[in-house]
PDB file of N, CA and C in Angstrom:
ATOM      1  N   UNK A   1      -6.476   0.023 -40.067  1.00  0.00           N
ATOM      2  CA  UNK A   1      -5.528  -0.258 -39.013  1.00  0.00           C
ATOM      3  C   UNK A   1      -5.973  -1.486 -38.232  1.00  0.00           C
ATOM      4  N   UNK A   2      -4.902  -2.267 -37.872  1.00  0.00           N
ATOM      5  CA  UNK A   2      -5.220  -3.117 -37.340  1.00  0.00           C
ATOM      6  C   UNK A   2      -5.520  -2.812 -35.815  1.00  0.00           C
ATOM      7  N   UNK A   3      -6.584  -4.052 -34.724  1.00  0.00           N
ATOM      8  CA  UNK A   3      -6.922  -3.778 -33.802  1.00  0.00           C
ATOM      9  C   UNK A   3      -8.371  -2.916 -33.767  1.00  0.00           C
ATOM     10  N   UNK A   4      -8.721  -1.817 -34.745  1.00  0.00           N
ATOM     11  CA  UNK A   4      -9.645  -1.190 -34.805  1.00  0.00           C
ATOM     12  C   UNK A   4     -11.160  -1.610 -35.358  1.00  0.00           C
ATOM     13  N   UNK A   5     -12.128  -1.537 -34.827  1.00  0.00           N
ATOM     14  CA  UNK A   5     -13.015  -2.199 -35.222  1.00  0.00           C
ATOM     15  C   UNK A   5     -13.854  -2.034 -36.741  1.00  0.00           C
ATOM     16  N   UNK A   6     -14.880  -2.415 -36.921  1.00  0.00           N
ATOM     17  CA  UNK A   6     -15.216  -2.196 -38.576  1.00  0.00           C
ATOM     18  C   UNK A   6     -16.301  -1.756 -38.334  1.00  0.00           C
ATOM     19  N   UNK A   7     -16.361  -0.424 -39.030  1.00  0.00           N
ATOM     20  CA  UNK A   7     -18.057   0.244 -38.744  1.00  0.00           C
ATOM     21  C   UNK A   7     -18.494  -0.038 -40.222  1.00  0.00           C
ATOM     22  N   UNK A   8     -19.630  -1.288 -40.330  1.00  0.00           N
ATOM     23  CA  UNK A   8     -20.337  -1.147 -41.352  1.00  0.00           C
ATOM     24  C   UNK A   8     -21.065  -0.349 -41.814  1.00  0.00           C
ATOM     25  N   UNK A   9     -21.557   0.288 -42.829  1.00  0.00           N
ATOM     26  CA  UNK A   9     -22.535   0.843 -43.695  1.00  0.00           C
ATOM     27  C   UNK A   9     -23.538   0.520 -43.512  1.00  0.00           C
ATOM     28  N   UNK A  10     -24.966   1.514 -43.208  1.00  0.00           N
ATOM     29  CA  UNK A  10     -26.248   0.712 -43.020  1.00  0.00           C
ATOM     30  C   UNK A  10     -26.821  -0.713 -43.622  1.00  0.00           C
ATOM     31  N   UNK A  11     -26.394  -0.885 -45.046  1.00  0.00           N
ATOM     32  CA  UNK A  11     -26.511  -1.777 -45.861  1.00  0.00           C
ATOM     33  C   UNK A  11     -26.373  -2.985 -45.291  1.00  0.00           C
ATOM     34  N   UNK A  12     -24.451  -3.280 -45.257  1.00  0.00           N
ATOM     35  CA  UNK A  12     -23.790  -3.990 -44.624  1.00  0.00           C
ATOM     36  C   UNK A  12     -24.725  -4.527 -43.188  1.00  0.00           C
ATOM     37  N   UNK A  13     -24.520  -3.227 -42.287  1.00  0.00           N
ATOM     38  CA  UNK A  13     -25.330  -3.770 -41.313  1.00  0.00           C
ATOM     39  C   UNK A  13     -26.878  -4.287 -41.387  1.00  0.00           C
ATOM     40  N   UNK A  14     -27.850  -4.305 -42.106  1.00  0.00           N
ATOM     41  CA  UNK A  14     -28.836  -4.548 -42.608  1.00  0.00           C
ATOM     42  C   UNK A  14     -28.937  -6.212 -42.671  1.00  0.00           C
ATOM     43  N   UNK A  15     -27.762  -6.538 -43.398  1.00  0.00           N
ATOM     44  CA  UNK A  15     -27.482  -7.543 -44.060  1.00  0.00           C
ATOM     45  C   UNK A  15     -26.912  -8.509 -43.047  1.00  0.00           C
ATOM     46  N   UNK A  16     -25.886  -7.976 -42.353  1.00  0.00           N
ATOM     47  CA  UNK A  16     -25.673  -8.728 -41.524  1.00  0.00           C
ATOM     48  C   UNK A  16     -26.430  -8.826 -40.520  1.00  0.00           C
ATOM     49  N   UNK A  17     -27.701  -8.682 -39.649  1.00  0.00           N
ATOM     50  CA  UNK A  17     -28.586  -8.457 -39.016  1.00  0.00           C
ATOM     51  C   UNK A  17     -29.649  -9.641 -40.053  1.00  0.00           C
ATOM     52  N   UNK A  18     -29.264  -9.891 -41.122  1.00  0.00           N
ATOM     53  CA  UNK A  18     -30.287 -10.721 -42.034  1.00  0.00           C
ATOM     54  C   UNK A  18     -29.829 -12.252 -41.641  1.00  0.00           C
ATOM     55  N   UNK A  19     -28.128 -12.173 -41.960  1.00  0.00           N
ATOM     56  CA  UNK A  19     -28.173 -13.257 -41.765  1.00  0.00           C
ATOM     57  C   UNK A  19     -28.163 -14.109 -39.850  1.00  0.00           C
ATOM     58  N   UNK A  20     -28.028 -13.548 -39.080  1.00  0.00           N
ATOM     59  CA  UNK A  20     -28.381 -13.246 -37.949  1.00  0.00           C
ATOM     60  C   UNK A  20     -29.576 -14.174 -37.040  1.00  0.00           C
ATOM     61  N   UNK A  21     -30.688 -13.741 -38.723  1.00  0.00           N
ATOM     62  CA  UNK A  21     -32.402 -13.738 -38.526  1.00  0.00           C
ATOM     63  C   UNK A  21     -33.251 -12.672 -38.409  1.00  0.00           C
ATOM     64  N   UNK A  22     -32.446 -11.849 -38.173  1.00  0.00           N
ATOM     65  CA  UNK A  22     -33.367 -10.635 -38.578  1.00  0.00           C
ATOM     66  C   UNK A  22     -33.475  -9.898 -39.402  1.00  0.00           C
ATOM     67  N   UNK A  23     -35.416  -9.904 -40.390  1.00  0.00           N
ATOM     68  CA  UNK A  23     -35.410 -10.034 -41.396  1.00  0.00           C
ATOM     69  C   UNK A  23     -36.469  -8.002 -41.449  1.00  0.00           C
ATOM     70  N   UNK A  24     -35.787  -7.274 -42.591  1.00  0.00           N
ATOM     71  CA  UNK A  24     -36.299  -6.205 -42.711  1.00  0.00           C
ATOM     72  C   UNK A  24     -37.131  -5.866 -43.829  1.00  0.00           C
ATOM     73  N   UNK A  25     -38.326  -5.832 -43.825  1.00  0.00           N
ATOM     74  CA  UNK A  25     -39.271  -6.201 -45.281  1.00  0.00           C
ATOM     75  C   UNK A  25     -38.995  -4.407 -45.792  1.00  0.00           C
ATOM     76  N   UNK A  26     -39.197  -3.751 -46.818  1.00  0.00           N
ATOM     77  CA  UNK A  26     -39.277  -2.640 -47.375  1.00  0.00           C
ATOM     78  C   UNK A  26     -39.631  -1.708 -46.432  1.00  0.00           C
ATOM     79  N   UNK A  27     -40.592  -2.025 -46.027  1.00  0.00           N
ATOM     80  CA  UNK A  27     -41.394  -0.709 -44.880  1.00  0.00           C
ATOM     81  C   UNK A  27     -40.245  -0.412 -43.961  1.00  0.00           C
ATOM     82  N   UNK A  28     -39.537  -1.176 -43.241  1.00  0.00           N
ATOM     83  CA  UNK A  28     -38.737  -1.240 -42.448  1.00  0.00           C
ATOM     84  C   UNK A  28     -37.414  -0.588 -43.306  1.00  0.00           C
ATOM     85  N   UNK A  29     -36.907  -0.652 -43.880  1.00  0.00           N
ATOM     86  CA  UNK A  29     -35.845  -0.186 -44.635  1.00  0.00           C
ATOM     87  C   UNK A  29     -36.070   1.209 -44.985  1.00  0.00           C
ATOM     88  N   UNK A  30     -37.239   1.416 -45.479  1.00  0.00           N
ATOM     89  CA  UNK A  30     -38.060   2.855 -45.931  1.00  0.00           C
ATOM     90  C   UNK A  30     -37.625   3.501 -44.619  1.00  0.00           C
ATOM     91  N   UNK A  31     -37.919   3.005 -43.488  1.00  0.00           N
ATOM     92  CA  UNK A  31     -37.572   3.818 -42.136  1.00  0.00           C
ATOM     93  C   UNK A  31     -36.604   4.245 -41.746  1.00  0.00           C
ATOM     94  N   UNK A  32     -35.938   3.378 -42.030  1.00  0.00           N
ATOM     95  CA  UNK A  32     -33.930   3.447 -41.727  1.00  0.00           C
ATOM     96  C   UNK A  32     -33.603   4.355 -42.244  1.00  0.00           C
ATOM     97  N   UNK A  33     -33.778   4.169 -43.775  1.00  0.00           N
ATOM     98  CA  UNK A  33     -33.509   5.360 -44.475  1.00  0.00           C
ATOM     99  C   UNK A  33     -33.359   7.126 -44.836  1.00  0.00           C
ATOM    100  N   UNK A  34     -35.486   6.730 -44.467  1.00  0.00           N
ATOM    101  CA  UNK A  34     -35.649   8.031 -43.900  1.00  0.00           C
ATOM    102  C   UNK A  34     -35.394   8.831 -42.822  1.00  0.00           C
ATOM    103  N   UNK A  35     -34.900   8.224 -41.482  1.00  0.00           N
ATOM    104  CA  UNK A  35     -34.655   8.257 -40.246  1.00  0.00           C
ATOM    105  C   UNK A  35     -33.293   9.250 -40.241  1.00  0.00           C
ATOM    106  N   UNK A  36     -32.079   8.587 -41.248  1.00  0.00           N
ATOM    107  CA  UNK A  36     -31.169   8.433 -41.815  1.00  0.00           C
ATOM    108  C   UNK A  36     -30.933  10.130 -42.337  1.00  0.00           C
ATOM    109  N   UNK A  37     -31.455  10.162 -43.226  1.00  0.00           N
ATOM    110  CA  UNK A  37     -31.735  11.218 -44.113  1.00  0.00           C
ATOM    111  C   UNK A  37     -32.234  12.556 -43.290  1.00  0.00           C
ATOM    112  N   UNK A  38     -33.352  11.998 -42.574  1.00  0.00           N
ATOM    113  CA  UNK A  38     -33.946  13.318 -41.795  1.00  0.00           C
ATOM    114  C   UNK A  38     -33.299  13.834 -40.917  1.00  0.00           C
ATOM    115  N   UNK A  39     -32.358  12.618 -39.770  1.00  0.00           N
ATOM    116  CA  UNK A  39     -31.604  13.390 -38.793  1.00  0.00           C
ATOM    117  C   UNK A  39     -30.103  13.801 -39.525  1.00  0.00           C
ATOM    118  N   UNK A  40     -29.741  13.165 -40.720  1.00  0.00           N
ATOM    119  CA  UNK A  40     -28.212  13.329 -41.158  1.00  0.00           C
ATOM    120  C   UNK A  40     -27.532  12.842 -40.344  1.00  0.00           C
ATOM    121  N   UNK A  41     -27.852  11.578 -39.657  1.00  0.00           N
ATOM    122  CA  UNK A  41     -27.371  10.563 -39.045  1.00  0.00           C
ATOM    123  C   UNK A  41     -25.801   9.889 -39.516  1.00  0.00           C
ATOM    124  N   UNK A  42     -24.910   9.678 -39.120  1.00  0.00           N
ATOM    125  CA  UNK A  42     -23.744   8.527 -39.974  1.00  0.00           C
ATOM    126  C   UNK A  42     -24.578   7.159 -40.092  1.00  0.00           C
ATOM    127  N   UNK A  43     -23.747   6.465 -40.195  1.00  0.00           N
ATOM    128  CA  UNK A  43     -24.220   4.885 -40.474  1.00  0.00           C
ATOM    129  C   UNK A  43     -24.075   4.664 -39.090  1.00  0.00           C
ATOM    130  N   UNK A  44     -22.842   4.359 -38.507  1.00  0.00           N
ATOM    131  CA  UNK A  44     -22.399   4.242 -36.992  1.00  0.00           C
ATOM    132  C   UNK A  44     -23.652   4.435 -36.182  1.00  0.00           C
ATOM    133  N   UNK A  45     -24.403   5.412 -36.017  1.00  0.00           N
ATOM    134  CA  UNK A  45     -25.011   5.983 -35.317  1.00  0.00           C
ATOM    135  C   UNK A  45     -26.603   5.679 -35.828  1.00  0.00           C
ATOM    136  N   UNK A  46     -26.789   5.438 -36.669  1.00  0.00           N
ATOM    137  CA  UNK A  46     -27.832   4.861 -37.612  1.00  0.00           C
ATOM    138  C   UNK A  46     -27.982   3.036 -37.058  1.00  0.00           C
ATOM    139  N   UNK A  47     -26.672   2.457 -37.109  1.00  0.00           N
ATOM    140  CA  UNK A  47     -26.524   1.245 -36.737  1.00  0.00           C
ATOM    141  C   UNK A  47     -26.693   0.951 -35.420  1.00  0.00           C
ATOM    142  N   UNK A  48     -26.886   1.964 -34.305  1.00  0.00           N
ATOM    143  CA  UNK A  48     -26.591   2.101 -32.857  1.00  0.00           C
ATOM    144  C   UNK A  48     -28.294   2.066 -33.058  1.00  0.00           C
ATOM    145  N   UNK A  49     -28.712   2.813 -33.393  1.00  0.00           N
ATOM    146  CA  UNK A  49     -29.948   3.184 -33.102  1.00  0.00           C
ATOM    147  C   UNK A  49     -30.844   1.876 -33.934  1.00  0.00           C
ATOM    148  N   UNK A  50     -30.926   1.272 -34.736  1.00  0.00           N
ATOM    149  CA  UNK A  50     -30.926  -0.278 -35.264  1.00  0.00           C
ATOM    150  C   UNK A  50     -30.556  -0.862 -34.111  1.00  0.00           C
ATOM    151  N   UNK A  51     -30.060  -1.013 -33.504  1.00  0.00           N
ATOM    152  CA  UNK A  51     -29.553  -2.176 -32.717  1.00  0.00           C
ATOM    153  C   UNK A  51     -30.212  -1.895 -30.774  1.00  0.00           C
ATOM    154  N   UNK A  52     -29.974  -0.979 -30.964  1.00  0.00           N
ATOM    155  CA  UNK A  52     -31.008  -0.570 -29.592  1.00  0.00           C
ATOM    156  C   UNK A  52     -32.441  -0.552 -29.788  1.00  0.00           C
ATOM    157  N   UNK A  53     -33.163  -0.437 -30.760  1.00  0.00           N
ATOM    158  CA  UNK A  53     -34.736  -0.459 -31.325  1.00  0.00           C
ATOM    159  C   UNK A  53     -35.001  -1.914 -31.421  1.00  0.00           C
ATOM    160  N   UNK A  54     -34.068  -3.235 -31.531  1.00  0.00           N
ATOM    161  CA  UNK A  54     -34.639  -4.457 -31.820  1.00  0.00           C
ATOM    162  C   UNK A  54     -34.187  -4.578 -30.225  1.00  0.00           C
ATOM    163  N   UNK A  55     -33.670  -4.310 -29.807  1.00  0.00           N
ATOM    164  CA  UNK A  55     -32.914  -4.897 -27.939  1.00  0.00           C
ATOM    165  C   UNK A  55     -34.078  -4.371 -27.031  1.00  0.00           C
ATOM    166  N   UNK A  56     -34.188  -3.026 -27.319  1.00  0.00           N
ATOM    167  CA  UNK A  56     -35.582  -2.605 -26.335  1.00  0.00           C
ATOM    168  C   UNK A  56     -37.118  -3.006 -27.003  1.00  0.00           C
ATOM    169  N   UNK A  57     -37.644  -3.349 -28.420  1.00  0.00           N
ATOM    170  CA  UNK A  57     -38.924  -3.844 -28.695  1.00  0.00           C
ATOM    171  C   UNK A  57     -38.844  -4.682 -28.953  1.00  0.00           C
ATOM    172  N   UNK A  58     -37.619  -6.006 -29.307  1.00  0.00           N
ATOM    173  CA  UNK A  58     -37.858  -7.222 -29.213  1.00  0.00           C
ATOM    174  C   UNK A  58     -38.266  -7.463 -30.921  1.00  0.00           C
ATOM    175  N   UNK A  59     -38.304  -6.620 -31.474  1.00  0.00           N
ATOM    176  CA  UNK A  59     -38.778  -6.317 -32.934  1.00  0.00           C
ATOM    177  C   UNK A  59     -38.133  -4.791 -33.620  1.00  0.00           C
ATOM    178  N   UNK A  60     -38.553  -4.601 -35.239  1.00  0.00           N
ATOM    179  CA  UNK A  60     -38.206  -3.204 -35.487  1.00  0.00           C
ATOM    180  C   UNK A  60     -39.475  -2.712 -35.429  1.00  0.00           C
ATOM    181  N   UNK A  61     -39.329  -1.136 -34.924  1.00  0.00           N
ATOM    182  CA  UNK A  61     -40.529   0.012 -35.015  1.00  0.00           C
ATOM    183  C   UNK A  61     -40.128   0.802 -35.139  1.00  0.00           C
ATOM    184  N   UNK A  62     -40.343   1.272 -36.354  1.00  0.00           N
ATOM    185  CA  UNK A  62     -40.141   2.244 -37.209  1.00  0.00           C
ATOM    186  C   UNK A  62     -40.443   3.776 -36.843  1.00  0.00           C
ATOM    187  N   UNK A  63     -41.242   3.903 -35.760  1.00  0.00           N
ATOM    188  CA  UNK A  63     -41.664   5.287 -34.904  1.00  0.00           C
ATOM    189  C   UNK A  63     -40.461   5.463 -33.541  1.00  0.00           C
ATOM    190  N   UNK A  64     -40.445   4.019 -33.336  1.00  0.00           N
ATOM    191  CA  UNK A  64     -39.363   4.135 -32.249  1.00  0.00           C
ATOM    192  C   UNK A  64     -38.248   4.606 -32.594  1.00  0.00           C
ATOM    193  N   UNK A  65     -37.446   3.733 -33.891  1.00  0.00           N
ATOM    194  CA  UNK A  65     -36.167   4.089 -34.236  1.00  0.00           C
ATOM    195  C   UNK A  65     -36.413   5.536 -34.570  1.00  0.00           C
ATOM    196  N   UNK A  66     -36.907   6.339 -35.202  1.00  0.00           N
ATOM    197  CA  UNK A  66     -36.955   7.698 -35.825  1.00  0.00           C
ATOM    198  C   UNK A  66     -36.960   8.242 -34.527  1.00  0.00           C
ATOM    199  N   UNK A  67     -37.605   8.335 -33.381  1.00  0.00           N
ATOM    200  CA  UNK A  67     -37.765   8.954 -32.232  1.00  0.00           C
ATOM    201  C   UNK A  67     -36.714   9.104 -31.308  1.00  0.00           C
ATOM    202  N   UNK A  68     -35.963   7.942 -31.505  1.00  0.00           N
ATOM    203  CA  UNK A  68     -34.465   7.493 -30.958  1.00  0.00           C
ATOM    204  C   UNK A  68     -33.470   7.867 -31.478  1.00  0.00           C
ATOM    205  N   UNK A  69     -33.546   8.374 -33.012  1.00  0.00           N
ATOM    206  CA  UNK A  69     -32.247   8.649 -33.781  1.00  0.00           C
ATOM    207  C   UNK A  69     -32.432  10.270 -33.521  1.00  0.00           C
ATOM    208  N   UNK A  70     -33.771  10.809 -33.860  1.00  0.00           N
ATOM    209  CA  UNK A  70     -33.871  11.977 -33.287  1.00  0.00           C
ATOM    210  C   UNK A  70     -33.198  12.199 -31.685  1.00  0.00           C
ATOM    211  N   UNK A  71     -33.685  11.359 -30.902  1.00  0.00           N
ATOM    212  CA  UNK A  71     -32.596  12.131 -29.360  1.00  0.00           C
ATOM    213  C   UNK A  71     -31.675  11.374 -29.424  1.00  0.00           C
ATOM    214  N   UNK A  72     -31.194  11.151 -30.751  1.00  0.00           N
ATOM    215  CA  UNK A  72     -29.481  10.661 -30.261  1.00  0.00           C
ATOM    216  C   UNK A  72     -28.397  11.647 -30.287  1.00  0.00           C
ATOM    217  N   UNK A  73     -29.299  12.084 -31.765  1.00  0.00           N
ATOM    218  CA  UNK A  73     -28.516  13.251 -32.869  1.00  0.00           C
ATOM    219  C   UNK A  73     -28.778  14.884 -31.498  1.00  0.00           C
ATOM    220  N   UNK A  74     -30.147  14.779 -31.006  1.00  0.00           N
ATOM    221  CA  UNK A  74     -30.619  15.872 -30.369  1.00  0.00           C
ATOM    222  C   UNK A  74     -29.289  15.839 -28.900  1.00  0.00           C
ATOM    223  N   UNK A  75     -28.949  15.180 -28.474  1.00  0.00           N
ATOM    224  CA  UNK A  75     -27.885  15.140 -27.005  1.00  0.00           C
ATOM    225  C   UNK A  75     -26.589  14.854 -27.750  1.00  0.00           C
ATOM    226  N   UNK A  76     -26.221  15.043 -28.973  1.00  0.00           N
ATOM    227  CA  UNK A  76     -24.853  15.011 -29.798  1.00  0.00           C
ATOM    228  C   UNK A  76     -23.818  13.662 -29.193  1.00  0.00           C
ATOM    229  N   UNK A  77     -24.735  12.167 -29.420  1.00  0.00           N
ATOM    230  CA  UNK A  77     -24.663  11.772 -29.442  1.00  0.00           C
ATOM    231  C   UNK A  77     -23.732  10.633 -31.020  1.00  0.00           C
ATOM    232  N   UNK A  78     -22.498  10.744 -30.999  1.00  0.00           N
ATOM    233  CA  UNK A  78     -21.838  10.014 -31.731  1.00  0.00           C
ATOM    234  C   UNK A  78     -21.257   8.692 -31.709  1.00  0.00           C
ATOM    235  N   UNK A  79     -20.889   8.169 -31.005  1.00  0.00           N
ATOM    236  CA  UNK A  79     -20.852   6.787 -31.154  1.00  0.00           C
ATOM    237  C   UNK A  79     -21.645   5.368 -30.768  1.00  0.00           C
ATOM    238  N   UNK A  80     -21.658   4.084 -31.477  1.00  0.00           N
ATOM    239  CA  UNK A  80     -22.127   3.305 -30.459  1.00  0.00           C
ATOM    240  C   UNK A  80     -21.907   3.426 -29.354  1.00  0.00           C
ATOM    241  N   UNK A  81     -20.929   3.070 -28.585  1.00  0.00           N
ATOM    242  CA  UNK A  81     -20.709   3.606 -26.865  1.00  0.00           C
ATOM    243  C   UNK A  81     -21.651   4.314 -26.288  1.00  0.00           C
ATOM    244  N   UNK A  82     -21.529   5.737 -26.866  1.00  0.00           N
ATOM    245  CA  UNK A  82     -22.437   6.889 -26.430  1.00  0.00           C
ATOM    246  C   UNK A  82     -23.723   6.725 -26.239  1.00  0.00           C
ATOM    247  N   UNK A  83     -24.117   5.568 -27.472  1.00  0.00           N
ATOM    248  CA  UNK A  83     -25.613   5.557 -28.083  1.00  0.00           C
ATOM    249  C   UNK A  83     -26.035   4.529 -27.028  1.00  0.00           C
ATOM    250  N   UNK A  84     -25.551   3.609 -26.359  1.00  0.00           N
ATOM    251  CA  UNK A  84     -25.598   2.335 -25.169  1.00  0.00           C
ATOM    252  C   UNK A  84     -25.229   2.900 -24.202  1.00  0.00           C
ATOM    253  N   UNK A  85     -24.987   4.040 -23.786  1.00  0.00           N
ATOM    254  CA  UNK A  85     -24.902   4.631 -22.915  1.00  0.00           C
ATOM    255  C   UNK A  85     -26.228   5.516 -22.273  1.00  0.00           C
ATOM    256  N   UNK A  86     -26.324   6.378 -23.335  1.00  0.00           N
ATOM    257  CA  UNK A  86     -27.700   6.779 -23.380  1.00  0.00           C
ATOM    258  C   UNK A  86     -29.009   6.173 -23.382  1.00  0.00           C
ATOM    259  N   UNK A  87     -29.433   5.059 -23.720  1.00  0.00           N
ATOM    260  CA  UNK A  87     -30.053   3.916 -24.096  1.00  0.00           C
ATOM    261  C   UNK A  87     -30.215   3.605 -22.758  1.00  0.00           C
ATOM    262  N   UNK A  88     -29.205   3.169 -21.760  1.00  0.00           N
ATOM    263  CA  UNK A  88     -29.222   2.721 -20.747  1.00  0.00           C
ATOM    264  C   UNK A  88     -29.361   4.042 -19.456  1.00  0.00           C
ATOM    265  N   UNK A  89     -28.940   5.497 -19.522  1.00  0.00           N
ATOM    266  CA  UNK A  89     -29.158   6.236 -18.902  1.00  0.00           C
ATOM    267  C   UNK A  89     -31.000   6.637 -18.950  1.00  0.00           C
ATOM    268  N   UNK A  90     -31.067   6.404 -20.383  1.00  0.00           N
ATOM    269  CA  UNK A  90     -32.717   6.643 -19.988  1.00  0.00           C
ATOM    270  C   UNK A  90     -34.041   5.736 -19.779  1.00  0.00           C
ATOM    271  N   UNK A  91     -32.956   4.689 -19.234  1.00  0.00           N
ATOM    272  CA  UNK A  91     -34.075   3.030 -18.978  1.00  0.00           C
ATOM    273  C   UNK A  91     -35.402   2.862 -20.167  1.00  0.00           C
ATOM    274  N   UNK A  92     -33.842   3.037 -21.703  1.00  0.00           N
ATOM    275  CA  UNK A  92     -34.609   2.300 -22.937  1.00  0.00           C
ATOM    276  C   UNK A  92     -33.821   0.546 -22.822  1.00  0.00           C
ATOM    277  N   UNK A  93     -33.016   0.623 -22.008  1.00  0.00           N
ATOM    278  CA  UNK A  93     -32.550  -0.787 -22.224  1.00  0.00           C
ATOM    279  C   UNK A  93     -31.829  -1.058 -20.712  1.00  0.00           C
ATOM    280  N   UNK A  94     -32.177  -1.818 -19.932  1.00  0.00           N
ATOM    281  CA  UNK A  94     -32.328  -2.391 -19.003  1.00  0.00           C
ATOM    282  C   UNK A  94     -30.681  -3.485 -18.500  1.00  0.00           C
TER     283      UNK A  94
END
């Protein structure tokens, strides 16, 4: 539908985050993944939590994002919105 925005696929978003400049070597991907997998995360919400982990460390960390996707999923947390909401309610992002 038109007007509606495009929720990429971790991949997608990966990629586009590459060309960007930000670059994710294996280890880093291994994380996403598993992060992914362990909480049964969507992509959306996978991508929220990617994108708040490079905004609050300035870099990826791979303990952070897992720790973050865990209390995203843990406060039933579903959308970007939600996820920048939260992010900002718990002065992870300023």
């Amino acid at each position: 539908m038109k007007g509606l925005p495009v929720i990429m696929n971790v991949e997608e978003y990966i990629e586009h985050l590459g060309y960007k400049g930000f670059s994710f070597g294996d280890d880093a991907q291994g994380f996403i993944y598993f992060g992914k997998e362990l909480t049964g995360a969507t992509d959306a919400l996978v991508n929220a939590a990617i994108e708040i982990t490079l905004k609050a460390q300035k870099r990826f960390d791979g303990s952070f994002y897992i720790s973050l996707l865990e209390a995203l999923k843990q406060n039933n947390i579903k959308s970007r919105k939600q996820a920048l909401q939260f992010a900002e309610k718990t002065k992870l992002l300023i």
